[in-house]
N, C-alpha and C. Protein backbone atom coordinates (compact mmCIF):
# COMPACT_ATOMS: atom_id res chain seq x y z
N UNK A 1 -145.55 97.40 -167.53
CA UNK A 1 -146.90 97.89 -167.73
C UNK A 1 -147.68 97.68 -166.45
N UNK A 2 -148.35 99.22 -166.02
CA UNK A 2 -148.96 98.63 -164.61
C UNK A 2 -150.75 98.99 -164.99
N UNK A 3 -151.07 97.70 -164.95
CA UNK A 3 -152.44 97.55 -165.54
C UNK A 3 -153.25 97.28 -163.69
N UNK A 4 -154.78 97.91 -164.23
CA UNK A 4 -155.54 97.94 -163.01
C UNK A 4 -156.78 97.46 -163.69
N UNK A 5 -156.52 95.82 -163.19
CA UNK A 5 -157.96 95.11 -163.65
C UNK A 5 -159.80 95.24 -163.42
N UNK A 6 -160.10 96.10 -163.98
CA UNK A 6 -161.83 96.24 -163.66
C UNK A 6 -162.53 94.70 -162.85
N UNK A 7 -162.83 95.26 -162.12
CA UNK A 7 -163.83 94.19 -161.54
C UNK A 7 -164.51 92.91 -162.57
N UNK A 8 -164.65 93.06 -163.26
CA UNK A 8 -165.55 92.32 -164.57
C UNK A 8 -164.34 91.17 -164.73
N UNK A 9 -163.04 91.51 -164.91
CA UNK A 9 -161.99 90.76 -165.10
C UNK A 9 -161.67 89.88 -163.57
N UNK A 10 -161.54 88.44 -163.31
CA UNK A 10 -161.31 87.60 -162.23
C UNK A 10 -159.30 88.15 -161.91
N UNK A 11 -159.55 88.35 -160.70
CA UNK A 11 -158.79 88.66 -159.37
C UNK A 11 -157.18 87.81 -159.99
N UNK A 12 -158.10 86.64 -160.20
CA UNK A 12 -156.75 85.34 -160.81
C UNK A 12 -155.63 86.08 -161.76
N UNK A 13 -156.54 86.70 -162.53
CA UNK A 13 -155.48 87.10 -163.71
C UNK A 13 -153.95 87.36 -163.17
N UNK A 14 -153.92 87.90 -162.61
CA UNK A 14 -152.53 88.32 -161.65
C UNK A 14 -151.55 87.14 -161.63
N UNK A 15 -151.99 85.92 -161.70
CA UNK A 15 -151.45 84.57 -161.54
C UNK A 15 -150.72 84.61 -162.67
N UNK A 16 -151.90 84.26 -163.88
CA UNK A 16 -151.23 83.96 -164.90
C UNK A 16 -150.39 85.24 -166.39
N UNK A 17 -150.81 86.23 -165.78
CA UNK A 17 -149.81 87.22 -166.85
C UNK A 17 -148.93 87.45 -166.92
N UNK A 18 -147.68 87.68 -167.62
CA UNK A 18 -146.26 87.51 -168.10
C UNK A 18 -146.08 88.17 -167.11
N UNK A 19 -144.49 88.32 -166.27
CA UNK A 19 -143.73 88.79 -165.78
C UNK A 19 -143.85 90.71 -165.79
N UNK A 20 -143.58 90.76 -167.17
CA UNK A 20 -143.73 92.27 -167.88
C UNK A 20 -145.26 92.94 -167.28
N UNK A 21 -146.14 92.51 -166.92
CA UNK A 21 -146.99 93.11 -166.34
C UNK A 21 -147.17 92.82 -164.53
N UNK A 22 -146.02 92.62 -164.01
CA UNK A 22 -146.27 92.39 -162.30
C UNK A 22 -146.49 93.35 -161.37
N UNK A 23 -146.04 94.88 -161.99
CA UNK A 23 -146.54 95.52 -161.12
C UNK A 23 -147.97 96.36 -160.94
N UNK A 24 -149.17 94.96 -162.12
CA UNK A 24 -150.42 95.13 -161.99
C UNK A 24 -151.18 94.49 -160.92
N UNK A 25 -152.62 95.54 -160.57
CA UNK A 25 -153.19 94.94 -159.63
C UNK A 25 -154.78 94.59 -160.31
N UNK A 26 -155.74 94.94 -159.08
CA UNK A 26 -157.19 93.98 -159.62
C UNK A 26 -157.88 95.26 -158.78
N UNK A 27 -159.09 95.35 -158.69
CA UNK A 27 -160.10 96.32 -157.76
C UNK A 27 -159.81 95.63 -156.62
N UNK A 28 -160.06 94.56 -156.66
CA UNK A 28 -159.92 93.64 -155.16
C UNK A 28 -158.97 93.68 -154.56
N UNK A 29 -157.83 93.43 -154.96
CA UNK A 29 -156.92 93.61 -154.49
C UNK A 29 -156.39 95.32 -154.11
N UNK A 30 -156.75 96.26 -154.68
CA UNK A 30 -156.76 97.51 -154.12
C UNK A 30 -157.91 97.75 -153.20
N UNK A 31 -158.92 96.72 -153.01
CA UNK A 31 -160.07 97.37 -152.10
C UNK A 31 -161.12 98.17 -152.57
N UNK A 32 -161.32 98.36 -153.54
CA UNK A 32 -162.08 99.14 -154.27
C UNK A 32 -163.48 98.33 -155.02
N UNK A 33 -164.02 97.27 -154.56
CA UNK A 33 -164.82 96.32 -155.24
C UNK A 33 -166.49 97.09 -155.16
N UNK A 34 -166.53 98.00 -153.57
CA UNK A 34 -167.71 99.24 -153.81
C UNK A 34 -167.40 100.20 -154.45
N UNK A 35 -166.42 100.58 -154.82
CA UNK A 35 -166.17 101.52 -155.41
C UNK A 35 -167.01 102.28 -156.55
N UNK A 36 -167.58 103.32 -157.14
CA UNK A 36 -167.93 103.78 -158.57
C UNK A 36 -167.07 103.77 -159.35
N UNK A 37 -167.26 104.09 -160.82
CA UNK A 37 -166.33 103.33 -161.60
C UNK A 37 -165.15 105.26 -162.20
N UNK A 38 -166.35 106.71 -161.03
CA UNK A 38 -165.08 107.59 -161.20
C UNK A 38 -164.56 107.06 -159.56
N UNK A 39 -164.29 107.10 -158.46
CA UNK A 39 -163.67 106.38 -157.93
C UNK A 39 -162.40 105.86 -158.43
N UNK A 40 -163.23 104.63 -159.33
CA UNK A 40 -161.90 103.86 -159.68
C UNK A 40 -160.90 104.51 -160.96
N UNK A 41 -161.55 105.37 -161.27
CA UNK A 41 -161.01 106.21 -162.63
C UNK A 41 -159.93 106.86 -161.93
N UNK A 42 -160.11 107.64 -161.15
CA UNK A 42 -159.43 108.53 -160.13
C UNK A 42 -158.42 108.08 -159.26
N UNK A 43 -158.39 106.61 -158.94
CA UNK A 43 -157.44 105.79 -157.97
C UNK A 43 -156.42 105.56 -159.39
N UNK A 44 -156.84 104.94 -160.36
CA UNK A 44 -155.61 105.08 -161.68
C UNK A 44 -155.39 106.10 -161.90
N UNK A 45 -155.67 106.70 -162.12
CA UNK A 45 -155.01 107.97 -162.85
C UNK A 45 -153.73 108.49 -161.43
N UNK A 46 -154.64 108.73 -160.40
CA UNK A 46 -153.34 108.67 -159.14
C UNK A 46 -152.26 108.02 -159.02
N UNK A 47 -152.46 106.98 -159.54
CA UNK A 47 -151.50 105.96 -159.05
C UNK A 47 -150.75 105.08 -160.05
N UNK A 48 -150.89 105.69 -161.14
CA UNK A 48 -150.08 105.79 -162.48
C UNK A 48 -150.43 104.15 -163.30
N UNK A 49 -151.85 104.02 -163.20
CA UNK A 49 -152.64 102.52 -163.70
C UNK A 49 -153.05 102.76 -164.92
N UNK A 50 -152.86 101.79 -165.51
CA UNK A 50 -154.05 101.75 -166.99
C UNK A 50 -155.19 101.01 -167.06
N UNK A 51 -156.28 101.32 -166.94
CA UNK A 51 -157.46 100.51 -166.64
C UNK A 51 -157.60 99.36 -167.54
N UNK A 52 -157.76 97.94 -167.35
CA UNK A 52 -158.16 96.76 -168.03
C UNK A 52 -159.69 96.44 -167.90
N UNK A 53 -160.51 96.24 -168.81
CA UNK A 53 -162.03 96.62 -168.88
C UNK A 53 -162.78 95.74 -169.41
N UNK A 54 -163.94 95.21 -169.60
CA UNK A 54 -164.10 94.68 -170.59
C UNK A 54 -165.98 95.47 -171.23
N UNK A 55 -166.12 96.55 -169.94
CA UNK A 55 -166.96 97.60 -170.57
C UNK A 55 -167.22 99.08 -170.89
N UNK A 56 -167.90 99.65 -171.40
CA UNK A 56 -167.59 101.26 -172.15
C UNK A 56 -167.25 102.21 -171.02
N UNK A 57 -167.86 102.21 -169.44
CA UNK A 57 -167.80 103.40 -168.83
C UNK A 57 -166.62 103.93 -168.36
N UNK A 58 -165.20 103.53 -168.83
CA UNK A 58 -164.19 103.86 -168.72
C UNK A 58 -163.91 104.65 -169.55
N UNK A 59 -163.65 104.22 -170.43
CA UNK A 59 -163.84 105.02 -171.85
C UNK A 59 -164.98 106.45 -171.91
N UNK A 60 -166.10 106.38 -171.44
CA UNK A 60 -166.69 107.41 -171.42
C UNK A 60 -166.05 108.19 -170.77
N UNK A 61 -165.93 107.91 -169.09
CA UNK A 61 -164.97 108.87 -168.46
C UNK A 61 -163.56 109.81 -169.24
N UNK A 62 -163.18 109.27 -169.75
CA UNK A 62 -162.01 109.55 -170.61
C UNK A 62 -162.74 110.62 -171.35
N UNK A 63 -163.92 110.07 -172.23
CA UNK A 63 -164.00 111.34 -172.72
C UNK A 63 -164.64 113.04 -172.30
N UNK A 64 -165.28 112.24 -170.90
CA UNK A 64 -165.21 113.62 -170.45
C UNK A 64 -164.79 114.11 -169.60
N UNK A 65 -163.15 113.55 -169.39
CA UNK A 65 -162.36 114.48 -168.41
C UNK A 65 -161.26 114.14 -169.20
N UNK A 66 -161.12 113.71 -170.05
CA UNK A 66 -159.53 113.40 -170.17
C UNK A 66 -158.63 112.30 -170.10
N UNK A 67 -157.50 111.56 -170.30
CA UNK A 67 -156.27 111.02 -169.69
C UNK A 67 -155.43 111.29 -169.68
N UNK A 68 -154.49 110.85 -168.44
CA UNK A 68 -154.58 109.75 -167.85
C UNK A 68 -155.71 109.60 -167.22
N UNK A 69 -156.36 108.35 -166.15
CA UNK A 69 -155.64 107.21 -167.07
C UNK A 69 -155.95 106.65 -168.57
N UNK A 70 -154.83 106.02 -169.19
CA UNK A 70 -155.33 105.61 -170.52
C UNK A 70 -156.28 104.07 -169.99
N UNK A 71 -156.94 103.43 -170.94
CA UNK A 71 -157.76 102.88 -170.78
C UNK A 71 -157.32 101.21 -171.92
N UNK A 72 -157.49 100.13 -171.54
CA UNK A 72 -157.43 99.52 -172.54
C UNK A 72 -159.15 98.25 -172.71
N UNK A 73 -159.65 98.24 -173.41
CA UNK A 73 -160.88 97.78 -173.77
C UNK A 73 -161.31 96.42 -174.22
N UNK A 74 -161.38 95.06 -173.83
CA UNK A 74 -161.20 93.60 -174.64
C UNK A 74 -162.67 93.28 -174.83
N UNK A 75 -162.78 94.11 -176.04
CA UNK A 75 -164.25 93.78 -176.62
C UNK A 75 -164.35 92.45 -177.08
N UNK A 76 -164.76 91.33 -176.01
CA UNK A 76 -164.73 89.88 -177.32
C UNK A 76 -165.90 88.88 -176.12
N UNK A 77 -166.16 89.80 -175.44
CA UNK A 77 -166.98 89.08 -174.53
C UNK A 77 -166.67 88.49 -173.48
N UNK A 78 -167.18 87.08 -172.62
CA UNK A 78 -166.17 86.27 -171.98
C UNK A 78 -165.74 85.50 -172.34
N UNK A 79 -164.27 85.64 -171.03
CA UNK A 79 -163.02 84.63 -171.57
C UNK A 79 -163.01 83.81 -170.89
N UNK A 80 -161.83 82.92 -170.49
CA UNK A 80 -161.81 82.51 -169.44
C UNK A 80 -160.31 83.48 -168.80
N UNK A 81 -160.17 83.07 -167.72
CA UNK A 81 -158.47 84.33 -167.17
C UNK A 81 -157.42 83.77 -168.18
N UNK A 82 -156.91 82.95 -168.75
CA UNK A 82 -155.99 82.46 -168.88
C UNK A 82 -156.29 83.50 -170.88
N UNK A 83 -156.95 82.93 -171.22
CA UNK A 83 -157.58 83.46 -172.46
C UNK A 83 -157.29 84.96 -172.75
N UNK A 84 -157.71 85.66 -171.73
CA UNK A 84 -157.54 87.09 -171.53
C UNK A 84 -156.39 87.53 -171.07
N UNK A 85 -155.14 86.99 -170.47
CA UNK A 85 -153.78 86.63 -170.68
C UNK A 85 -153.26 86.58 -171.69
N UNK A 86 -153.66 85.39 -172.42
CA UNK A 86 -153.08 85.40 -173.59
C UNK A 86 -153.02 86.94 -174.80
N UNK A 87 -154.51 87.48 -174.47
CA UNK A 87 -154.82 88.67 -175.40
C UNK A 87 -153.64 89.33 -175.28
N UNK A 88 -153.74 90.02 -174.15
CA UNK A 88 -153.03 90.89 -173.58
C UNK A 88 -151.48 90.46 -173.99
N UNK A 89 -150.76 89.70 -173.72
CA UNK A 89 -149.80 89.18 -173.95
C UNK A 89 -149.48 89.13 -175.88
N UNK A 90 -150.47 88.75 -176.48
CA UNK A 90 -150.38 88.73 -178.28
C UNK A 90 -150.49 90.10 -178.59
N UNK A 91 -150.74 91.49 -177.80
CA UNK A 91 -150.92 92.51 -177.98
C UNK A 91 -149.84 93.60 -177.43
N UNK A 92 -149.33 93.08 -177.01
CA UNK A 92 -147.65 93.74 -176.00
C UNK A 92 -147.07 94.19 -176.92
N UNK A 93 -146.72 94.34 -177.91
CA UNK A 93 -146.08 95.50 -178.34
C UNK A 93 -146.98 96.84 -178.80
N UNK A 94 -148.73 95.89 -179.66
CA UNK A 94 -149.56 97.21 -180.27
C UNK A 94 -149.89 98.49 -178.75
N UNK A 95 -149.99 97.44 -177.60
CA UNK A 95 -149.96 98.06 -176.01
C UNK A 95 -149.30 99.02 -175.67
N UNK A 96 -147.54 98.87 -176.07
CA UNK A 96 -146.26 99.41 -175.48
C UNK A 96 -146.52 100.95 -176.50
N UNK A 97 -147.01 100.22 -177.83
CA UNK A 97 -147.38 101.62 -178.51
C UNK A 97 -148.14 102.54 -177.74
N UNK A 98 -149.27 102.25 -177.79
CA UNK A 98 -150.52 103.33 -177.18
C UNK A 98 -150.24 103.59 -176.23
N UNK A 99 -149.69 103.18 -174.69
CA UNK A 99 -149.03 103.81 -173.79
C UNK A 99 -147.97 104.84 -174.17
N UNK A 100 -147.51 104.58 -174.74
CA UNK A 100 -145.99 105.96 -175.25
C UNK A 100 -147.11 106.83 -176.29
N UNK A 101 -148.00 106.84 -177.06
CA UNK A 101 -148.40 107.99 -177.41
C UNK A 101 -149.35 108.92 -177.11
N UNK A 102 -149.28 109.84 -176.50
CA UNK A 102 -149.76 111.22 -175.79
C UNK A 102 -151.06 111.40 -176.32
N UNK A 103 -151.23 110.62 -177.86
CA UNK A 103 -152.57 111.29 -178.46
C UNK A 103 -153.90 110.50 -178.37
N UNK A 104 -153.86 108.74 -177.42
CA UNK A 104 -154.75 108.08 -177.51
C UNK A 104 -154.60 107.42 -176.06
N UNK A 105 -156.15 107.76 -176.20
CA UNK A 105 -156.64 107.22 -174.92
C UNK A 105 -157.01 106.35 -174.15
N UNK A 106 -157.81 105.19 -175.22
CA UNK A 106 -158.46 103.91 -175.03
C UNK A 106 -157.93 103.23 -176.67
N UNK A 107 -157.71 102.11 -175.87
CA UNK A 107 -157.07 100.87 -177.09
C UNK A 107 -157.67 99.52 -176.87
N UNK A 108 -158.46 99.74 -177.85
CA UNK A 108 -159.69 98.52 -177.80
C UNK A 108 -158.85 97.34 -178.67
N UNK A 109 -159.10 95.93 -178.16
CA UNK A 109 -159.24 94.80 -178.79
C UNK A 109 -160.40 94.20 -178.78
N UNK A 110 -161.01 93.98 -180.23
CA UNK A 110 -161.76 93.28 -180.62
C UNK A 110 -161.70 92.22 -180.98
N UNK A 111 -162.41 90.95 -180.73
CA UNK A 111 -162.48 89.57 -181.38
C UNK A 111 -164.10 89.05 -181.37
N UNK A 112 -164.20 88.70 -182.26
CA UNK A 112 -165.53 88.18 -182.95
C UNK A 112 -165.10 86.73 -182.36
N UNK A 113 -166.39 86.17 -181.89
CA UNK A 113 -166.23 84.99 -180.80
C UNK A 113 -166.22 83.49 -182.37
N UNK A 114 -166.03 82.67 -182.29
CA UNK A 114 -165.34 81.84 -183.24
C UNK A 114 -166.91 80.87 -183.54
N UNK A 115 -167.43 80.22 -184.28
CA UNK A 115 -168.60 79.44 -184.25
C UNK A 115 -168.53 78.27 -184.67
């Protein structure tokens, strides 16, 4: 899975995510940290990325041009990197789904923060 971490998400992540996602990068690490967010829409979709997000204007893009790229969404607020690892990682197969199907675009995880 080659995931392209939104700015919002820390650079680190790259450290700690499974193996199965190594040939992901970060904005930073592509250089893209001025970037706009079609810019960065447009560098994934080129370059065969799935955007990692943790806000809507990806998703909007999508809906008004289309995907690729598909988009994935971690509605739960902040994490810490390791936390947001883990998501991603407890979600690897519902993931492996929505990448293989042609008909969806953005694949949101939600979590209601714990009190």
């Amino acid at each position: 899975m080659k995931f392209l971490f939104d700015q919002n998400i820390s650079h680190k992540i790259l450290k700690v995510i499974p193996k199965h996602f190594s040939t992901s990068s970060t904005i930073k690490k592509e250089r893209l940290l001025n970037a706009t967010d079609r810019e960065i829409w447009y560098f994934a979709k080129n370059n065969g990325f799935i955007i990692v997000t943790q806000d809507s204007d990806f998703n909007d893009l999508n809906l008004l041009y289309g995907f690729p790229p598909k988009i994935i969404w971690i509605r739960t607020g902040n994490l810490k990197t390791q936390d947001l690892a883990d998501i991603l990682t407890e979600h690897t197969t519902e993931i492996q789904k929505f990448i293989e199907n042609e008909s969806f675009g953005c694949f949101e995880i939600f979590r209601m923060k714990k009190q």
